[in-house]
N, C-alpha and C. Protein backbone atom coordinates (compact mmCIF):
# COMPACT_ATOMS: atom_id res chain seq x y z
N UNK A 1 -11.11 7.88 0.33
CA UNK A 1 -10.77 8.71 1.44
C UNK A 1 -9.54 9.53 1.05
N UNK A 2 -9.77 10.70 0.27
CA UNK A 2 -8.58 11.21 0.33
C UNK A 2 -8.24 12.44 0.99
N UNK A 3 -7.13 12.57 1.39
CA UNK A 3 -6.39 12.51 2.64
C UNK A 3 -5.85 13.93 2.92
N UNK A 4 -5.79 14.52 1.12
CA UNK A 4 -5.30 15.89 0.99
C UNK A 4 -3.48 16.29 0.89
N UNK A 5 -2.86 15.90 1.76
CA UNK A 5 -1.58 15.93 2.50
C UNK A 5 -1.04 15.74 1.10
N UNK A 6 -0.60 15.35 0.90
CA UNK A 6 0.05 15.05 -0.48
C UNK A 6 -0.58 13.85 -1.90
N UNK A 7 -0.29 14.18 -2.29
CA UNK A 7 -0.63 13.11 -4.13
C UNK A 7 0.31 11.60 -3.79
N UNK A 8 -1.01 10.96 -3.88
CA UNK A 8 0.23 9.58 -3.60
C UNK A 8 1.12 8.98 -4.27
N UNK A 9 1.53 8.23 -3.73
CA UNK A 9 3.07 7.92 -4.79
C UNK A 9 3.46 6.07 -4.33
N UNK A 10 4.37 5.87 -4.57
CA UNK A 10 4.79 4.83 -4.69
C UNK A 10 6.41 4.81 -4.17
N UNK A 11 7.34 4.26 -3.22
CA UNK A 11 8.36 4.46 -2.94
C UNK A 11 9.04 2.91 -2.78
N UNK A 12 9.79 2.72 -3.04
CA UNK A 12 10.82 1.23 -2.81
C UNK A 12 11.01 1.12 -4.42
N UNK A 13 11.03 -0.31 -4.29
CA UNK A 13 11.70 -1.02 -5.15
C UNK A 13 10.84 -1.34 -6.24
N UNK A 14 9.96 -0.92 -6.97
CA UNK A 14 9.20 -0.73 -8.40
C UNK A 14 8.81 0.73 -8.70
N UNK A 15 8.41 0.13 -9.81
CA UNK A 15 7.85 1.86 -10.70
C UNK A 15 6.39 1.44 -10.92
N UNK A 16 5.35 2.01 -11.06
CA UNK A 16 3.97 1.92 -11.46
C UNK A 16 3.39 2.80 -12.15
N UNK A 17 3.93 2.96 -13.27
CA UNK A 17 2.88 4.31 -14.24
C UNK A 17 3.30 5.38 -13.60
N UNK A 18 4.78 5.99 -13.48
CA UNK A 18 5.04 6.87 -12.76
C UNK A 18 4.65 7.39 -11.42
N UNK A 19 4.24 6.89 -10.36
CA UNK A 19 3.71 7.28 -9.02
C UNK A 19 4.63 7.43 -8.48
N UNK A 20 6.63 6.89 -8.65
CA UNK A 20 7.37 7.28 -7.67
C UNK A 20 7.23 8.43 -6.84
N UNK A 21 7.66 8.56 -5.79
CA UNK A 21 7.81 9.39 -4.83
C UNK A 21 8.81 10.66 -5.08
N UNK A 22 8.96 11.98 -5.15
CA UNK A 22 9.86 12.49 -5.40
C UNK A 22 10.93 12.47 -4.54
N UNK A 23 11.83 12.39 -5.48
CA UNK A 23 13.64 12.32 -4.63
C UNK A 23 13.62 13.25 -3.92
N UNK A 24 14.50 13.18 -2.98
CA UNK A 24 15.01 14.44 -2.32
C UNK A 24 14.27 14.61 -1.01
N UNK A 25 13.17 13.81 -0.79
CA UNK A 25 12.37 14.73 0.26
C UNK A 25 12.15 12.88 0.78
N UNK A 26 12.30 12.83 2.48
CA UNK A 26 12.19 11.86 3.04
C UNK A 26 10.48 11.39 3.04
N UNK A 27 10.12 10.39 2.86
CA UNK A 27 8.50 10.05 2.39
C UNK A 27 8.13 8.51 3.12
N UNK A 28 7.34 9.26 4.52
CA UNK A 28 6.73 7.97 5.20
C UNK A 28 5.58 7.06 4.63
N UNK A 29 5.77 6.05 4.02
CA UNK A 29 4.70 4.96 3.60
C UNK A 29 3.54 5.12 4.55
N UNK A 30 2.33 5.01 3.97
CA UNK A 30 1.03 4.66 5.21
C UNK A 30 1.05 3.04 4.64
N UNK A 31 1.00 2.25 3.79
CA UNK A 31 1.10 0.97 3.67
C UNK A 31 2.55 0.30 3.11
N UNK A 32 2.61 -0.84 3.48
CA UNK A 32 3.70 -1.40 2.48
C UNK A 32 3.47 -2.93 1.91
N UNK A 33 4.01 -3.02 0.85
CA UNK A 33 3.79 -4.84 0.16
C UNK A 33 4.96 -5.27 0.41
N UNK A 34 5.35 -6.37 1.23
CA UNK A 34 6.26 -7.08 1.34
C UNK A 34 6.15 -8.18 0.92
N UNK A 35 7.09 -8.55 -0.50
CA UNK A 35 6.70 -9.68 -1.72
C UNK A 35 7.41 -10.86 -1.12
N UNK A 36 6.69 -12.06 -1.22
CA UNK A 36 7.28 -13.32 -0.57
C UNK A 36 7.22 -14.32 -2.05
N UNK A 37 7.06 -14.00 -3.01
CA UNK A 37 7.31 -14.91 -3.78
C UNK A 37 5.78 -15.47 -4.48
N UNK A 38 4.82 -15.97 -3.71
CA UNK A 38 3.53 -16.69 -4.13
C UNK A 38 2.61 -15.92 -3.17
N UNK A 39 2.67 -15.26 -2.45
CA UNK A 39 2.23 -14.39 -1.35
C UNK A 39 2.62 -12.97 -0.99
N UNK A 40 2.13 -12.06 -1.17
CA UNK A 40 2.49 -10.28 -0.74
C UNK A 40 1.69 -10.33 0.46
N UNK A 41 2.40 -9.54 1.40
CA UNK A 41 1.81 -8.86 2.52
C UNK A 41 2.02 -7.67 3.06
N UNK A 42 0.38 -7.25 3.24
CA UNK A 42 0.08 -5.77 2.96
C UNK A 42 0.34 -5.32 4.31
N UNK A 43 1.27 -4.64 4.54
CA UNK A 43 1.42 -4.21 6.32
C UNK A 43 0.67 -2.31 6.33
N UNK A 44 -0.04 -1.90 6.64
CA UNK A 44 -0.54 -0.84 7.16
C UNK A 44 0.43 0.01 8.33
N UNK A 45 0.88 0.86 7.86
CA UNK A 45 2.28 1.29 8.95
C UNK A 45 1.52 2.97 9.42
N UNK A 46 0.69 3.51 9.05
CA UNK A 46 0.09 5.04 9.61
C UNK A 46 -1.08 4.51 9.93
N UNK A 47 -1.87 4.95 10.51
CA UNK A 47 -2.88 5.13 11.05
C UNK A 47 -4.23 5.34 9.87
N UNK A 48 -4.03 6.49 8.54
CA UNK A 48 -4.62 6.55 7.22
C UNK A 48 -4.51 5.09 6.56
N UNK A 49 -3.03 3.97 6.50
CA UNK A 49 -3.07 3.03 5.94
C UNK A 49 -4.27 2.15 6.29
N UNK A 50 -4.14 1.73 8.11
CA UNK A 50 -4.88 0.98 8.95
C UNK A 50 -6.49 1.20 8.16
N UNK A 51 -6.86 2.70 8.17
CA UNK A 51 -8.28 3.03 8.01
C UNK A 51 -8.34 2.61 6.37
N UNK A 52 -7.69 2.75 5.72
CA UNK A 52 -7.67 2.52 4.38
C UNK A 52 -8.39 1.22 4.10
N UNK A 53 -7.50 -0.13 4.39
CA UNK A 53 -7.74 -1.27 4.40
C UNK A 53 -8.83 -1.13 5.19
N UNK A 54 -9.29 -0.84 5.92
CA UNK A 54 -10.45 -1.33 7.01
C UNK A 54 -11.49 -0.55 5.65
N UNK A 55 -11.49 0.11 5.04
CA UNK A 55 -12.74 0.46 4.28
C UNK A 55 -12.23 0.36 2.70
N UNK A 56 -12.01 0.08 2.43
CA UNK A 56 -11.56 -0.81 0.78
C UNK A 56 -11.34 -1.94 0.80
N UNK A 57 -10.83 -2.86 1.78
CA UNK A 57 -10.47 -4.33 1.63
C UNK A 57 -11.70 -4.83 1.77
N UNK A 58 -11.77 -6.32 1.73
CA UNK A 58 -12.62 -7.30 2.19
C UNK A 58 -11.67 -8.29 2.46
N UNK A 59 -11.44 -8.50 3.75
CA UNK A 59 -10.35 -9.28 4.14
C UNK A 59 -10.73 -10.55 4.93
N UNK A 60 -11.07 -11.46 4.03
CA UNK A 60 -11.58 -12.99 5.19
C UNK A 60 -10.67 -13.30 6.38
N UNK A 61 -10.56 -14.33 7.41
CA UNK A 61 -9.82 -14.00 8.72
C UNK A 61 -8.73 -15.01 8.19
N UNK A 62 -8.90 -15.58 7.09
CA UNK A 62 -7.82 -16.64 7.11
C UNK A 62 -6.63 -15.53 6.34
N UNK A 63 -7.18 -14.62 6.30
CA UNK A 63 -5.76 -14.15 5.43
C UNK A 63 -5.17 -12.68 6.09
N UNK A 64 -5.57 -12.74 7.42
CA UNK A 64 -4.77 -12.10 8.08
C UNK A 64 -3.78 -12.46 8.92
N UNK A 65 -2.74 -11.72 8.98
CA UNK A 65 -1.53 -12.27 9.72
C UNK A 65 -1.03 -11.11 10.35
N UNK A 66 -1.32 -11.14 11.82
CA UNK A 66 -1.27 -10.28 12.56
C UNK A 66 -1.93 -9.16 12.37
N UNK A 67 -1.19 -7.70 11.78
CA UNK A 67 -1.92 -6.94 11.46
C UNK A 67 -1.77 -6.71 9.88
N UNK A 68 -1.05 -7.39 9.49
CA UNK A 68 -0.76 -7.47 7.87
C UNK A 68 -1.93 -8.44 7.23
N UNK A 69 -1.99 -8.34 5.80
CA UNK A 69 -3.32 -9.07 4.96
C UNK A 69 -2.41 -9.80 3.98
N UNK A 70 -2.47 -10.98 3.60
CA UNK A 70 -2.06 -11.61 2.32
C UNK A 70 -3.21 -11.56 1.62
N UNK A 71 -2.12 -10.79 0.53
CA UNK A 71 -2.87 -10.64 -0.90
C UNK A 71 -1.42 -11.60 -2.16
N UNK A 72 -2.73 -12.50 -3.43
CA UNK A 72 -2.27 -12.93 -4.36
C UNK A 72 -1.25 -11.57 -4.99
N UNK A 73 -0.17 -11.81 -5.40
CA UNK A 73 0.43 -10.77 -6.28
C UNK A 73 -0.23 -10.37 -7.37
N UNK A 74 -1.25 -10.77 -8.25
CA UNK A 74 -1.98 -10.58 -9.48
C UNK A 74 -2.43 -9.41 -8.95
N UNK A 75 -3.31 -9.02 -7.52
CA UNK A 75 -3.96 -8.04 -6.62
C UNK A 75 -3.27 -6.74 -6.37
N UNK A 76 -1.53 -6.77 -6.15
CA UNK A 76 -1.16 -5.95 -6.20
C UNK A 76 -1.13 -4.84 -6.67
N UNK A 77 -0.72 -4.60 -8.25
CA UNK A 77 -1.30 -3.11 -8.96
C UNK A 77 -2.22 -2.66 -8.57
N UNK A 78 -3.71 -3.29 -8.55
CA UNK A 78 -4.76 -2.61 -8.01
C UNK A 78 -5.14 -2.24 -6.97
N UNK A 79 -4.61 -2.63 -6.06
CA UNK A 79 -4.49 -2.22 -4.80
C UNK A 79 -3.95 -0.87 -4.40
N UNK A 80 -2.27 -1.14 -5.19
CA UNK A 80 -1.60 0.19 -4.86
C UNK A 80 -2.06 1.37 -5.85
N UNK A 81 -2.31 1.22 -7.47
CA UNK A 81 -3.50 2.26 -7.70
C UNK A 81 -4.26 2.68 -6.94
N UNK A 82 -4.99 2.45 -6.08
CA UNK A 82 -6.18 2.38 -5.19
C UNK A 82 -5.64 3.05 -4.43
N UNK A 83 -5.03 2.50 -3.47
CA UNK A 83 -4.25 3.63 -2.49
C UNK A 83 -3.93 4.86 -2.87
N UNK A 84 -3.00 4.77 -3.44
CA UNK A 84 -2.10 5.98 -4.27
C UNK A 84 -3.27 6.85 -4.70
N UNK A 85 -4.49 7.05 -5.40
CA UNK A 85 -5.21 7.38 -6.12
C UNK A 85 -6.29 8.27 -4.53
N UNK A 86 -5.81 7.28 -3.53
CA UNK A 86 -6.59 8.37 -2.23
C UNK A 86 -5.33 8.53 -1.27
N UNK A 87 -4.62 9.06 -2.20
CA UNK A 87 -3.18 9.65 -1.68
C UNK A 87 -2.23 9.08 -0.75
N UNK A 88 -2.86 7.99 -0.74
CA UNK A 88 -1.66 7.22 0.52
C UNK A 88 -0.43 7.11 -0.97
N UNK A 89 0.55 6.60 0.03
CA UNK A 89 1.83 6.42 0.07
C UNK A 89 2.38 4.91 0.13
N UNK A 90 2.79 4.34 -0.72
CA UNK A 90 2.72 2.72 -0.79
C UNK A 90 4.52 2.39 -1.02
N UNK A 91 4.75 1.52 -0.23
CA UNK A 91 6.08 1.03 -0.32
C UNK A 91 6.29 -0.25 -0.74
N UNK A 92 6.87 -0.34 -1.59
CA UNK A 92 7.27 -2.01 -2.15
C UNK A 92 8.92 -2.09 -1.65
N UNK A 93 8.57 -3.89 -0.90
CA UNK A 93 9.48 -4.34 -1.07
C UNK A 93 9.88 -5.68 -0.48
């Protein structure tokens, strides 16, 4: 689903094959990974994030938490490739 609006990127606290976000210009996440250590959780913060996950994930019910998804960290890169690649906007942190 891509989205058009801008080339996705990557913003917080990692680098991924260059996807940062460009400086200078304020840049709203549609998803974010919030790293817990043995557990990331994927919070959907736009409305494009929400739809994102609802048609790329496969999300069993045990691994939702609220409106966020736990994903293994191994899952991560590919995920946010994935995103990024249909222009969302991914925040680590």
């Amino acid at each position: 689903m891509s989205r058009g609006r801008r080339p996705g990127a990557l913003i917080g606290g990692g680098s991924m094959g260059g996807m940062e976000a460009a400086m200078g210009a304020e840049v709203e996440p549609d998803l974010r990974f919030e790293d817990h250590g043995t557990v990331a959780l994927l919070v959907p913060i736009s409305e494009p994030g929400r739809q994102w996950i609802a048609d790329n994930c496969e999300v069993p019910d045990w691994a939702r938490h609220g409106g966020s998804v736990a994903v293994e960290p191994r899952c991560v890169p590919a995920i946010v490739r994935g995103a990024a690649d249909d222009g969302l906007v991914v925040e680590l942190c």
